[in-house]
PDB file of N, CA and C in Angstrom:
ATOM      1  N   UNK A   1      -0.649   2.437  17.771  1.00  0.00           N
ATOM      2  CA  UNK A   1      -1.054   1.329  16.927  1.00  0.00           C
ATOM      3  C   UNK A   1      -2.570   1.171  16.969  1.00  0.00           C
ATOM      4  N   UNK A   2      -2.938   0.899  16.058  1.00  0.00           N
ATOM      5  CA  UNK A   2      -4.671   0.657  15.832  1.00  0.00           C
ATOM      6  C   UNK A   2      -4.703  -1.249  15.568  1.00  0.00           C
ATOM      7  N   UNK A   3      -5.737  -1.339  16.333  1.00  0.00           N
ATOM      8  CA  UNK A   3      -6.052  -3.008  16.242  1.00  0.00           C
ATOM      9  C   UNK A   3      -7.241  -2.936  15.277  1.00  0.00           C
ATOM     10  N   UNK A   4      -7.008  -4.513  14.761  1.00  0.00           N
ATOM     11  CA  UNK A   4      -8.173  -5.055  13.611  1.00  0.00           C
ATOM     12  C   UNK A   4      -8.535  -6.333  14.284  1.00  0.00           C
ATOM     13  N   UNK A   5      -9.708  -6.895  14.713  1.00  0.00           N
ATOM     14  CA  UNK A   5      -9.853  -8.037  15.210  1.00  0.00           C
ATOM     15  C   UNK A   5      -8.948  -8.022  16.371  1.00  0.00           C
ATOM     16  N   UNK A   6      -8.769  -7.099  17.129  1.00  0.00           N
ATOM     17  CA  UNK A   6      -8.545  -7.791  18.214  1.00  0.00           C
ATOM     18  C   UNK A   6      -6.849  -7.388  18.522  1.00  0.00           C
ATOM     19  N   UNK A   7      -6.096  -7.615  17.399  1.00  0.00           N
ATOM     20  CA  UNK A   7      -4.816  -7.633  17.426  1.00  0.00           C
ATOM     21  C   UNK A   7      -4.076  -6.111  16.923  1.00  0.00           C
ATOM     22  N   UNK A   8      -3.205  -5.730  17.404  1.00  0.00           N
ATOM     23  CA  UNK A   8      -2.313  -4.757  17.023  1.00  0.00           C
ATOM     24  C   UNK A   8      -1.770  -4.487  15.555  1.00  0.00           C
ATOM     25  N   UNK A   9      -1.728  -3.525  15.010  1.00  0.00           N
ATOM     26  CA  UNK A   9      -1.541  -3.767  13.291  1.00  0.00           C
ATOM     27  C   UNK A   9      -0.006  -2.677  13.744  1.00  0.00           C
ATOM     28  N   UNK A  10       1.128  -3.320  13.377  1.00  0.00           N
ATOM     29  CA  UNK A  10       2.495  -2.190  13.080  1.00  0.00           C
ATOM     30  C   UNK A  10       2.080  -0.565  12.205  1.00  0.00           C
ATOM     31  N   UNK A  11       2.764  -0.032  11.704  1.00  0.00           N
ATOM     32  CA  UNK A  11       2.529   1.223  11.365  1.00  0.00           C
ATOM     33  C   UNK A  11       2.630   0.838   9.377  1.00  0.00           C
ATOM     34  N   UNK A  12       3.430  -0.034   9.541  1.00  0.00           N
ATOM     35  CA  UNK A  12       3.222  -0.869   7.587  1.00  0.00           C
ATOM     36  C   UNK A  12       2.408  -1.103   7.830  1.00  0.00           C
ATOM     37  N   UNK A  13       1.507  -1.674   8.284  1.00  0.00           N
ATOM     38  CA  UNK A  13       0.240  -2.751   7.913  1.00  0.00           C
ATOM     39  C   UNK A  13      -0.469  -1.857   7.965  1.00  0.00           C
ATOM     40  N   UNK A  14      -0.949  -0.540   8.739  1.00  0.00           N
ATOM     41  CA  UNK A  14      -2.074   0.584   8.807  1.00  0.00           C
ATOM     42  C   UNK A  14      -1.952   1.030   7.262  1.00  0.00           C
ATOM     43  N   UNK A  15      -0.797   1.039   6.713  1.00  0.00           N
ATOM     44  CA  UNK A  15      -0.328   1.765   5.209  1.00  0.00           C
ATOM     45  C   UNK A  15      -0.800   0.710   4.380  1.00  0.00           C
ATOM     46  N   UNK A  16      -0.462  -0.185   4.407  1.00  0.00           N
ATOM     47  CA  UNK A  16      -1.044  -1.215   3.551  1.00  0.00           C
ATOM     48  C   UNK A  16      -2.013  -1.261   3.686  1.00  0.00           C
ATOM     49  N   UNK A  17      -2.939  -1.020   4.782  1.00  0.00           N
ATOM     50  CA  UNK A  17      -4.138  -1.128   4.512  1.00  0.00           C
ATOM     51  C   UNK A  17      -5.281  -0.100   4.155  1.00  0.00           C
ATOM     52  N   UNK A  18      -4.802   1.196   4.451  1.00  0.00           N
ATOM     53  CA  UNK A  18      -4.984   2.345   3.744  1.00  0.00           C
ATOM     54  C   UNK A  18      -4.884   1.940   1.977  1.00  0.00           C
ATOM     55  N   UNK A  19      -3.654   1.657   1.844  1.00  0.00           N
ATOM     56  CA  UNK A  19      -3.567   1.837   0.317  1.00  0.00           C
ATOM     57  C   UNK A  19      -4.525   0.384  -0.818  1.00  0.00           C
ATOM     58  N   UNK A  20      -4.756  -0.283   0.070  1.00  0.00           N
ATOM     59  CA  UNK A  20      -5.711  -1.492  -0.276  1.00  0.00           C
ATOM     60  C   UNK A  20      -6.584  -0.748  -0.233  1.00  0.00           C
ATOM     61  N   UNK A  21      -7.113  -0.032   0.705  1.00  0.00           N
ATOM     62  CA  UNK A  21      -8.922   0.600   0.713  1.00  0.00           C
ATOM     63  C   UNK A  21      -8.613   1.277  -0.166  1.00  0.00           C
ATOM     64  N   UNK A  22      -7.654   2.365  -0.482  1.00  0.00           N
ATOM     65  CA  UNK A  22      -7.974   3.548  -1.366  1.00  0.00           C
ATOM     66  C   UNK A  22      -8.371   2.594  -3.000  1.00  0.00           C
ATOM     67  N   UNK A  23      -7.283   1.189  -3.055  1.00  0.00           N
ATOM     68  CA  UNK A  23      -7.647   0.252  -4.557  1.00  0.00           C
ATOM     69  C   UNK A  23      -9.065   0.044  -4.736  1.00  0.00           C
ATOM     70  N   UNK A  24      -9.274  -0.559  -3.711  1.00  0.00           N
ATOM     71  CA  UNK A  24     -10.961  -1.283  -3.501  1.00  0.00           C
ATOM     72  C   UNK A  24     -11.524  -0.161  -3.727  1.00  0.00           C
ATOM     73  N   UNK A  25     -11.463   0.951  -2.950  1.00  0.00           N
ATOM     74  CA  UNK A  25     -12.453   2.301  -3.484  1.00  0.00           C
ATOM     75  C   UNK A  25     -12.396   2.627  -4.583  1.00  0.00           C
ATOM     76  N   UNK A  26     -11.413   2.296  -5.699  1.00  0.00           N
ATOM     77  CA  UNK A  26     -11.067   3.141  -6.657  1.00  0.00           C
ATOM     78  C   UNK A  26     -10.572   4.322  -6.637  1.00  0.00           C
ATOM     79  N   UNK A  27     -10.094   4.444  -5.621  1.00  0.00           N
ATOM     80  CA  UNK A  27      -9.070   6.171  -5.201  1.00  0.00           C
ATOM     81  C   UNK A  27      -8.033   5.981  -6.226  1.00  0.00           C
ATOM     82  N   UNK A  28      -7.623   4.851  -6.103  1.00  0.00           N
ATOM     83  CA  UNK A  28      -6.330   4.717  -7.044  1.00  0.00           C
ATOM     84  C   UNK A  28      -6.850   2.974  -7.860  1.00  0.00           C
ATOM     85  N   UNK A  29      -7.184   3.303  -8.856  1.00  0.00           N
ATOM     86  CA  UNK A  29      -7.615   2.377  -9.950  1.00  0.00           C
ATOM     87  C   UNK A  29      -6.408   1.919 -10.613  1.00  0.00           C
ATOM     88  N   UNK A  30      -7.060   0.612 -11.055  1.00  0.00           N
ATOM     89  CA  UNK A  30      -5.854  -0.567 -11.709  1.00  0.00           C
ATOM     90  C   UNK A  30      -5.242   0.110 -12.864  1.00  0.00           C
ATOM     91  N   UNK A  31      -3.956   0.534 -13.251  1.00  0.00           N
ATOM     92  CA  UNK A  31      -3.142   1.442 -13.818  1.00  0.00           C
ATOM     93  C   UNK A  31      -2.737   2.556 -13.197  1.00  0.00           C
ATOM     94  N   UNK A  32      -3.255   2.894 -11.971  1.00  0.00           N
ATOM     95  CA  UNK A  32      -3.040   3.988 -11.473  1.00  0.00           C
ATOM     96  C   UNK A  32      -1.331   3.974 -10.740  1.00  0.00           C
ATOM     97  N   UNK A  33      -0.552   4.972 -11.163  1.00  0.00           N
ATOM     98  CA  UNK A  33       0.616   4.934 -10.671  1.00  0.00           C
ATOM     99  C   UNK A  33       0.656   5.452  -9.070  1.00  0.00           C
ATOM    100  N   UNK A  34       1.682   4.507  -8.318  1.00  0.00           N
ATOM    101  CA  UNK A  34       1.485   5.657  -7.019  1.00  0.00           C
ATOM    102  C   UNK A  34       2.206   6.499  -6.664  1.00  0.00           C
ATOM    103  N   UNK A  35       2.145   6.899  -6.047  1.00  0.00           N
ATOM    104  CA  UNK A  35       3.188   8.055  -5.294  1.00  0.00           C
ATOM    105  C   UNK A  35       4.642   7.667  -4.907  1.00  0.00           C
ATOM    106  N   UNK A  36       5.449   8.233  -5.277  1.00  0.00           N
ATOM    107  CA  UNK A  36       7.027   7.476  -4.806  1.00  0.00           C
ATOM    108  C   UNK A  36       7.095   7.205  -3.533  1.00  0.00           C
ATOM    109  N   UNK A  37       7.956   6.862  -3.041  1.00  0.00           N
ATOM    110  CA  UNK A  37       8.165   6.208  -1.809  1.00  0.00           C
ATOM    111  C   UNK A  37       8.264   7.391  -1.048  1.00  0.00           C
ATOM    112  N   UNK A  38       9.398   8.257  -1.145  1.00  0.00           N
ATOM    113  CA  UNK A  38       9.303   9.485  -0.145  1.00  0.00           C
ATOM    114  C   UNK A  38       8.319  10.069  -0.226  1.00  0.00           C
ATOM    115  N   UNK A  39       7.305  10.380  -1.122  1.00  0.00           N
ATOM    116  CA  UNK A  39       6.164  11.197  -0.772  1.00  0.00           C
ATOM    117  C   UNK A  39       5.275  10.081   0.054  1.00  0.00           C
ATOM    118  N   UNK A  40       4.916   8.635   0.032  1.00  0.00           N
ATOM    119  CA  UNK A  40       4.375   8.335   0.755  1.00  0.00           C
ATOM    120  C   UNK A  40       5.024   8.509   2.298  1.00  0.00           C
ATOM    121  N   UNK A  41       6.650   8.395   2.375  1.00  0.00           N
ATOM    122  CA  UNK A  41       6.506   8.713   3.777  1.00  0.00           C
ATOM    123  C   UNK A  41       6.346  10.287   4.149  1.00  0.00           C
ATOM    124  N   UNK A  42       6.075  11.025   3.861  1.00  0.00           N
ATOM    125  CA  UNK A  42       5.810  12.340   4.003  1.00  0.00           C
ATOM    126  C   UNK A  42       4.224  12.448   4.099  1.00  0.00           C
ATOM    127  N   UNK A  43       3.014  11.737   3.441  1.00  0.00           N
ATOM    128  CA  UNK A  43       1.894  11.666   3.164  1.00  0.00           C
ATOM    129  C   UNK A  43       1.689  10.437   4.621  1.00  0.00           C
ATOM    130  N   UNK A  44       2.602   9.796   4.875  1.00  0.00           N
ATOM    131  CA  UNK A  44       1.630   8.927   6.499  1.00  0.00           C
ATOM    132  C   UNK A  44       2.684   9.008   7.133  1.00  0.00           C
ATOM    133  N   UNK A  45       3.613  10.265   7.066  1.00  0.00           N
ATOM    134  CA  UNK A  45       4.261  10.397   8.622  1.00  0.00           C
ATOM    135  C   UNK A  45       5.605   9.435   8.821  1.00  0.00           C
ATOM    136  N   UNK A  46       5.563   8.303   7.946  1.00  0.00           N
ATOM    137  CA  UNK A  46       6.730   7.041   8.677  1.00  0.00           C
ATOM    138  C   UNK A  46       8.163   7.362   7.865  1.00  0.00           C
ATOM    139  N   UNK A  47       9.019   6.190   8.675  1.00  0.00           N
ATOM    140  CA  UNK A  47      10.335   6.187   7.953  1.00  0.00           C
ATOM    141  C   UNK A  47      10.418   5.597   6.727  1.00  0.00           C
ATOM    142  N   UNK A  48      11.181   5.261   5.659  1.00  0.00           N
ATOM    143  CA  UNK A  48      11.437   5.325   4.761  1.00  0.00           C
ATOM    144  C   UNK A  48      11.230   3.283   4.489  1.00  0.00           C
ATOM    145  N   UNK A  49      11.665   3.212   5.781  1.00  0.00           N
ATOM    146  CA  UNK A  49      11.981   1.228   5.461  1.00  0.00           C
ATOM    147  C   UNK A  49      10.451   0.780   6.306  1.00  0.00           C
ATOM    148  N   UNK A  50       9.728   1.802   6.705  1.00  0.00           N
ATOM    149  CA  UNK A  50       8.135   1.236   7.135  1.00  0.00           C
ATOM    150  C   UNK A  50       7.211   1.372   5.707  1.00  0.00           C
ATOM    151  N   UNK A  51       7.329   2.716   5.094  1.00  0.00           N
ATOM    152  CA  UNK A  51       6.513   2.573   4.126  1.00  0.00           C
ATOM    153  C   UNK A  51       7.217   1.341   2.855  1.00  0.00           C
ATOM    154  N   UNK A  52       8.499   1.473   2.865  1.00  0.00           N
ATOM    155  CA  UNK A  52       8.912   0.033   1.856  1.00  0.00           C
ATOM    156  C   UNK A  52       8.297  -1.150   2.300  1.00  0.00           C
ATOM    157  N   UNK A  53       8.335  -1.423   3.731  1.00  0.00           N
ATOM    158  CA  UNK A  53       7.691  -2.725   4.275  1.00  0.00           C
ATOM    159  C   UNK A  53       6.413  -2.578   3.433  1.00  0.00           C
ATOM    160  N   UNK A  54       5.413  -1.646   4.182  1.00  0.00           N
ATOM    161  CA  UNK A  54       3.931  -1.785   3.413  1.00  0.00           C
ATOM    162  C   UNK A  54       3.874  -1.979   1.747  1.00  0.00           C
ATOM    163  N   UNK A  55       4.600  -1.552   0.796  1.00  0.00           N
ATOM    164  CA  UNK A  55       4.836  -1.847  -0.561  1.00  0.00           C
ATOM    165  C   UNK A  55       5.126  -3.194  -0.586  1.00  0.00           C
ATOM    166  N   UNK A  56       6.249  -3.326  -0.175  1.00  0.00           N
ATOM    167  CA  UNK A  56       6.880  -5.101  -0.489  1.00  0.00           C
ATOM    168  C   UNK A  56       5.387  -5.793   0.203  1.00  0.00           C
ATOM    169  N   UNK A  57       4.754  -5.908   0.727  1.00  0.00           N
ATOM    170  CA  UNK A  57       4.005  -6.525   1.409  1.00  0.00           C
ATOM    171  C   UNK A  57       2.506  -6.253   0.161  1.00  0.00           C
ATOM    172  N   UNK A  58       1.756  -5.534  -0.547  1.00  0.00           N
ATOM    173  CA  UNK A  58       1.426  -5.216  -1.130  1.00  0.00           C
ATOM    174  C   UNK A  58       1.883  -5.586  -2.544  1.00  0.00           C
ATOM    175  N   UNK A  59       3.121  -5.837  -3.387  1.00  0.00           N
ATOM    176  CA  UNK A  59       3.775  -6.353  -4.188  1.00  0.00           C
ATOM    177  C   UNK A  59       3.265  -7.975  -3.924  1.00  0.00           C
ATOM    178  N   UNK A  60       3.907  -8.682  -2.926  1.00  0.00           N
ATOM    179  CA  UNK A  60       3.429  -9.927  -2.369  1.00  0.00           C
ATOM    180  C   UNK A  60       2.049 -10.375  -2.807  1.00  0.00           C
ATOM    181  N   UNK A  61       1.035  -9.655  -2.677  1.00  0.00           N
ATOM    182  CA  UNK A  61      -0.065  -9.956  -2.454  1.00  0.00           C
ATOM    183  C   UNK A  61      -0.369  -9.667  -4.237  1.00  0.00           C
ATOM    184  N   UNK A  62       0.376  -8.977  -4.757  1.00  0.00           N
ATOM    185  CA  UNK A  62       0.056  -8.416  -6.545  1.00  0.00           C
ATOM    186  C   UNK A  62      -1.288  -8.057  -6.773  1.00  0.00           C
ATOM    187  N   UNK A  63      -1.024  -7.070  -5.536  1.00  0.00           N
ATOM    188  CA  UNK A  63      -2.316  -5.648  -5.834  1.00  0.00           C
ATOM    189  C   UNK A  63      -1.445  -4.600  -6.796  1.00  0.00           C
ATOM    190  N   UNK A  64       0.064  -4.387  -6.389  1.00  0.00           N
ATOM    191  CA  UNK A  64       0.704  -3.508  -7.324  1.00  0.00           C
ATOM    192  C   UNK A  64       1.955  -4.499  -7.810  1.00  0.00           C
ATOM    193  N   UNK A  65       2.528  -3.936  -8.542  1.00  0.00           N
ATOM    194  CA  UNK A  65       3.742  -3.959  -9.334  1.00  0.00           C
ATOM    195  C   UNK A  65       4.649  -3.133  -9.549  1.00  0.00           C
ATOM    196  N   UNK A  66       6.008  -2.985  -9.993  1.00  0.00           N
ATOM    197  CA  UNK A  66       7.017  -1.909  -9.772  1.00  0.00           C
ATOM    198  C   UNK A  66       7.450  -2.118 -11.755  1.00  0.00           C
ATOM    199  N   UNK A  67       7.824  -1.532 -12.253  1.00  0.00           N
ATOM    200  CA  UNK A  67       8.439  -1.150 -13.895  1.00  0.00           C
ATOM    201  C   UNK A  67       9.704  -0.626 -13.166  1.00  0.00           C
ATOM    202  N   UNK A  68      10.400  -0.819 -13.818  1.00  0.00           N
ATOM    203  CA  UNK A  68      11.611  -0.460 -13.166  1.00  0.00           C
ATOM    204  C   UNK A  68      12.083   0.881 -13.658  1.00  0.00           C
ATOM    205  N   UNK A  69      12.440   2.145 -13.359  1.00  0.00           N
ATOM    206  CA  UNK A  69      13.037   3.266 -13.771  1.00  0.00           C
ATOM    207  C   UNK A  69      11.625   4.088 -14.158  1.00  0.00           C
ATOM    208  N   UNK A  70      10.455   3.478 -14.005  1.00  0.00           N
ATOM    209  CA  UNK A  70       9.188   3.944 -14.032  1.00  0.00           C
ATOM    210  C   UNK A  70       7.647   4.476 -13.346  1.00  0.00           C
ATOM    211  N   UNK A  71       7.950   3.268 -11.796  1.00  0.00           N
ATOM    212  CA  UNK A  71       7.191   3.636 -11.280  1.00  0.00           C
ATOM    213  C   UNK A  71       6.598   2.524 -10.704  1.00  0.00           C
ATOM    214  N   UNK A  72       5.721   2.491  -9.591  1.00  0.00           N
ATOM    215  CA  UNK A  72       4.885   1.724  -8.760  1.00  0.00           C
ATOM    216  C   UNK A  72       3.400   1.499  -9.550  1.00  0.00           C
ATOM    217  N   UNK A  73       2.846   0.618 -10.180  1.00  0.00           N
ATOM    218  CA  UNK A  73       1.451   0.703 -10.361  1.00  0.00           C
ATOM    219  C   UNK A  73       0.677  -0.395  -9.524  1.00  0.00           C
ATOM    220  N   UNK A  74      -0.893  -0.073 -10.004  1.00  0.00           N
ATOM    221  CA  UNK A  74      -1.908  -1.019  -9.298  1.00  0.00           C
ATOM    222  C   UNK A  74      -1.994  -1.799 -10.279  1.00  0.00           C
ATOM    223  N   UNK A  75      -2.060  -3.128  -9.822  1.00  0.00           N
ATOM    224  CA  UNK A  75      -2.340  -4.209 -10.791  1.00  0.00           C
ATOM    225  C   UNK A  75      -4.098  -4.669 -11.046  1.00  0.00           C
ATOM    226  N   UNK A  76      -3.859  -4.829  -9.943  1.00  0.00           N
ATOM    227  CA  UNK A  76      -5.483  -5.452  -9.482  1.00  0.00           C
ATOM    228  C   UNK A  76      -6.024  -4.807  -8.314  1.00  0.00           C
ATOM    229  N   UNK A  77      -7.249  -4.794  -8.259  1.00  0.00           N
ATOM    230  CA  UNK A  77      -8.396  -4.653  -7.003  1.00  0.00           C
ATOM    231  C   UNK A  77      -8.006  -5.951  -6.091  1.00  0.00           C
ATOM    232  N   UNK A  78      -8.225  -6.020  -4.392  1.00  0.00           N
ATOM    233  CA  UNK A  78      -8.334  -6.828  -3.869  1.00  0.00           C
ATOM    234  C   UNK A  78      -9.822  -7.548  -3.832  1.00  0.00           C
ATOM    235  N   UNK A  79      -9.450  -8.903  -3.115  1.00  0.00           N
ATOM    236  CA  UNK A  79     -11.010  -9.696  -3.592  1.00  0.00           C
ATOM    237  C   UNK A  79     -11.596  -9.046  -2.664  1.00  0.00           C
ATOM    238  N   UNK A  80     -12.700  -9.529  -2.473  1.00  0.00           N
ATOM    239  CA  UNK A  80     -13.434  -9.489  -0.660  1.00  0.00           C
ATOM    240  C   UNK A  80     -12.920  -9.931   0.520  1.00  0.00           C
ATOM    241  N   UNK A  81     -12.649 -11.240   0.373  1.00  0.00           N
ATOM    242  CA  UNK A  81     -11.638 -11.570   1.497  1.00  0.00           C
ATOM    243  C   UNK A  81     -10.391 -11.220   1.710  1.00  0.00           C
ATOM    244  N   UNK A  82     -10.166 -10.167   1.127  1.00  0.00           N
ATOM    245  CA  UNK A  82      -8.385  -9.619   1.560  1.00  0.00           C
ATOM    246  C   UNK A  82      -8.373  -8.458   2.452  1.00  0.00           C
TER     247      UNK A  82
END
């Protein structure tokens, strides 16, 4: 586990927060579709219900969005304070 401030981040939250930096960088820009779920767990190593955690958690926050029978996109950039 890698800490932020101090505290321990689970193995979702390292993913979520990977995939927030890659938004903010523009790695993956607002329309940008992402990668299905199994390739993300194949692309950071985890099980199948860690990388869903980091999505649903990411959904929450409506950096992305899901189309149904279509795909995962980015909605928005995060602010500064996220």
């Amino acid at each position: 586990m890698t800490e932020s401030a101090g505290l321990p981040l689970y193995r979702w939250q390292e993913i979520a927060q990977d995939i927030t930096e890659q938004i903010r960088t523009g790695r993956l820009p607002v329309g940008a579709r992402l990668p299905g779920e199994r390739l993300l767990c194949e692309e950071y190593s985890a099980a199948l219900g860690t990388v869903r955690r980091a999505v649903r958690e990411l959904k929450e926050q409506g950096l992305i969005g899901v189309v149904p029978a279509k795909g995962t996109y980015v909605l928005r950039k995060p602010q500064d304070n996220e």
